[in-house]
C-alpha atoms as a PDB file:
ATOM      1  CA  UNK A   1       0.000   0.000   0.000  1.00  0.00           C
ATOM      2  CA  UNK A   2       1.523   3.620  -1.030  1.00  0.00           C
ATOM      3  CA  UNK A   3       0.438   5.134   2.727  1.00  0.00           C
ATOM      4  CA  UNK A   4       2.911   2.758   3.717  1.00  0.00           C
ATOM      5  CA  UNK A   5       5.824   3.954   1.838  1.00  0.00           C
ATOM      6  CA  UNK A   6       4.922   8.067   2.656  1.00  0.00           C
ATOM      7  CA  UNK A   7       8.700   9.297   4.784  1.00  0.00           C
ATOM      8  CA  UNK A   8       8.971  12.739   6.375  1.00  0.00           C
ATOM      9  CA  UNK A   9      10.325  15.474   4.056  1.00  0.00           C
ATOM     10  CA  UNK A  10      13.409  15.596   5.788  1.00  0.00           C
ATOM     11  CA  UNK A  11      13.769  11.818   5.583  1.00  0.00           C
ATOM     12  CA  UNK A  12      13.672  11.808   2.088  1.00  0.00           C
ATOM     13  CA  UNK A  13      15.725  14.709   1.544  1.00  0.00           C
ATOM     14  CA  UNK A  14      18.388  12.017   2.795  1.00  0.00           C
ATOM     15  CA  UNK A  15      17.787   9.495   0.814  1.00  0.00           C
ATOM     16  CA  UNK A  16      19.750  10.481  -2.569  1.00  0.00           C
ATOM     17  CA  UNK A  17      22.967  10.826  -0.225  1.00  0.00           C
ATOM     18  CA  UNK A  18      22.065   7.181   1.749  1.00  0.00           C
ATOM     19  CA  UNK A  19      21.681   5.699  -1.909  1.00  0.00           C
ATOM     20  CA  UNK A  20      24.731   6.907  -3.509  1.00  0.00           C
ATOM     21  CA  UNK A  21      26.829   5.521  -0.744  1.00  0.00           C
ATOM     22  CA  UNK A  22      25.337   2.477  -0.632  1.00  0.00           C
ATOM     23  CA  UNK A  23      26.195   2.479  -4.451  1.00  0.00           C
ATOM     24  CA  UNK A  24      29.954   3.468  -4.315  1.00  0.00           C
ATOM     25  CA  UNK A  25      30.723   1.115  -0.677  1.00  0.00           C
ATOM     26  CA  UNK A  26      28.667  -2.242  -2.313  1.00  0.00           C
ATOM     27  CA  UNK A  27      25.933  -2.290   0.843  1.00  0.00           C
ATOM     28  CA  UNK A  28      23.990  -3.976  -1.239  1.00  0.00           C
ATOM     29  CA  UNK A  29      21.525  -4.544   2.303  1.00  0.00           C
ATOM     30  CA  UNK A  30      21.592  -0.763   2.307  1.00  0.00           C
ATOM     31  CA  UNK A  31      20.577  -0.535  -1.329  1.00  0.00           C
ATOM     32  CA  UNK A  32      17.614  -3.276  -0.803  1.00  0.00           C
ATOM     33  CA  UNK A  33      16.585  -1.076   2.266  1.00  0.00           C
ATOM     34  CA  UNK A  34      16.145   2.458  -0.081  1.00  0.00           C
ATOM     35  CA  UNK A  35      14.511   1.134  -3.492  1.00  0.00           C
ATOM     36  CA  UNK A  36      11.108  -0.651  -3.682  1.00  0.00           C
ATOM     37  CA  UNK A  37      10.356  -3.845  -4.164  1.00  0.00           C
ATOM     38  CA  UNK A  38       9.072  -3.789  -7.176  1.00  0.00           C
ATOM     39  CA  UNK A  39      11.373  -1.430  -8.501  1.00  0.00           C
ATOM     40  CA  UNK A  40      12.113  -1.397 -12.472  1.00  0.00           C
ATOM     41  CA  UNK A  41      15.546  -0.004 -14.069  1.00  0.00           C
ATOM     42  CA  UNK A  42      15.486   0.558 -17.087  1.00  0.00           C
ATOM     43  CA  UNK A  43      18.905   0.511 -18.782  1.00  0.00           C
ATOM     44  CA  UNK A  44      20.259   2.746 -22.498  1.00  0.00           C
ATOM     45  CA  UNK A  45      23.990   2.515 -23.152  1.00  0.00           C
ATOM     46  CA  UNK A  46      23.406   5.567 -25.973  1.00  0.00           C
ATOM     47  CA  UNK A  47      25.234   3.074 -28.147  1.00  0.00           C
ATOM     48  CA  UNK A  48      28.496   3.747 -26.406  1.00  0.00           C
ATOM     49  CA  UNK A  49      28.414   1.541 -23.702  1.00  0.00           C
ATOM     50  CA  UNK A  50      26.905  -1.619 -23.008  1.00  0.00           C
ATOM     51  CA  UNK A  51      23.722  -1.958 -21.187  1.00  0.00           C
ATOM     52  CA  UNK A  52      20.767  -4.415 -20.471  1.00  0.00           C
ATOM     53  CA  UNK A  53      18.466  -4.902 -23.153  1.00  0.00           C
ATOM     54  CA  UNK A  54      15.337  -5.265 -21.126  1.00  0.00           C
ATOM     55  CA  UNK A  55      14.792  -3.512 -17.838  1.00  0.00           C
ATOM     56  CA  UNK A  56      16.369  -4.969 -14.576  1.00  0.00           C
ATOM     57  CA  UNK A  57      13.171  -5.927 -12.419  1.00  0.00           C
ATOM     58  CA  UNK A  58      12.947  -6.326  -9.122  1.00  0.00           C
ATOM     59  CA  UNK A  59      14.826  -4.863  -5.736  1.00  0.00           C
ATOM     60  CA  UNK A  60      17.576  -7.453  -5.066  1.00  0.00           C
ATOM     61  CA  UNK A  61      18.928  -7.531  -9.254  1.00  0.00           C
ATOM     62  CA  UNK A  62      18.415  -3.987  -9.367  1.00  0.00           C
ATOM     63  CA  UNK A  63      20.249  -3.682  -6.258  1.00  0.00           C
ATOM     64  CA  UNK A  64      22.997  -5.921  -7.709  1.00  0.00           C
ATOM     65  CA  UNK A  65      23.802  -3.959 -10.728  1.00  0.00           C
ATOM     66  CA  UNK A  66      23.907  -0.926  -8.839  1.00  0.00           C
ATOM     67  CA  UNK A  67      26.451  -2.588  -6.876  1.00  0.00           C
ATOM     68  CA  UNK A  68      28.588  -3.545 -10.336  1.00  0.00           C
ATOM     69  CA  UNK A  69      28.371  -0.693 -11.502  1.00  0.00           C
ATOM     70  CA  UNK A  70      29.561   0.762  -8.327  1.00  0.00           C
ATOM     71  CA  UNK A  71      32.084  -1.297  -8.083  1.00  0.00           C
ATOM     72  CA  UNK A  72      33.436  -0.473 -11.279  1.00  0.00           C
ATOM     73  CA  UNK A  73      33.279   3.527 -11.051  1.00  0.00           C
ATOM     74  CA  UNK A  74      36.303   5.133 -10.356  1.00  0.00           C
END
């Protein structure tokens, strides 16, 4: 239910800074805590690099390419 998922203002004001760490350290527990479960990423390379074809569904495989490609930012 969406009333479940409502966070304070100031709450979500930290939650762009909570998910980028959890993207450059690998807390891939941290990640599945921040996105929803039913979360869809869609993925476009532009033709320059390579990306999914179809759209990674779900919280824990989004949450591991987040981590990858975490992992492999400088």
């Amino acid at each position: 239910m969406l009333a479940d998922r409502v966070v304070s203002p100031a709450r979500a004001r930290g939650v762009p800074a909570a998910f980028q760490q959890a993207v450059a350290t690998g807390g891939l527990q941290r990640l599945l805590d921040l996105i929803a479960p039913a979360v869809v990423l869609p993925a476009d390379g532009g033709g320059v690099v390579r990306a999914a074809l179809e759209p990674v569904v779900g919280a824990h495989p989004v949450a591991d390419v987040l981590r990858r490609i975490g992992a492999a930012s400088p």
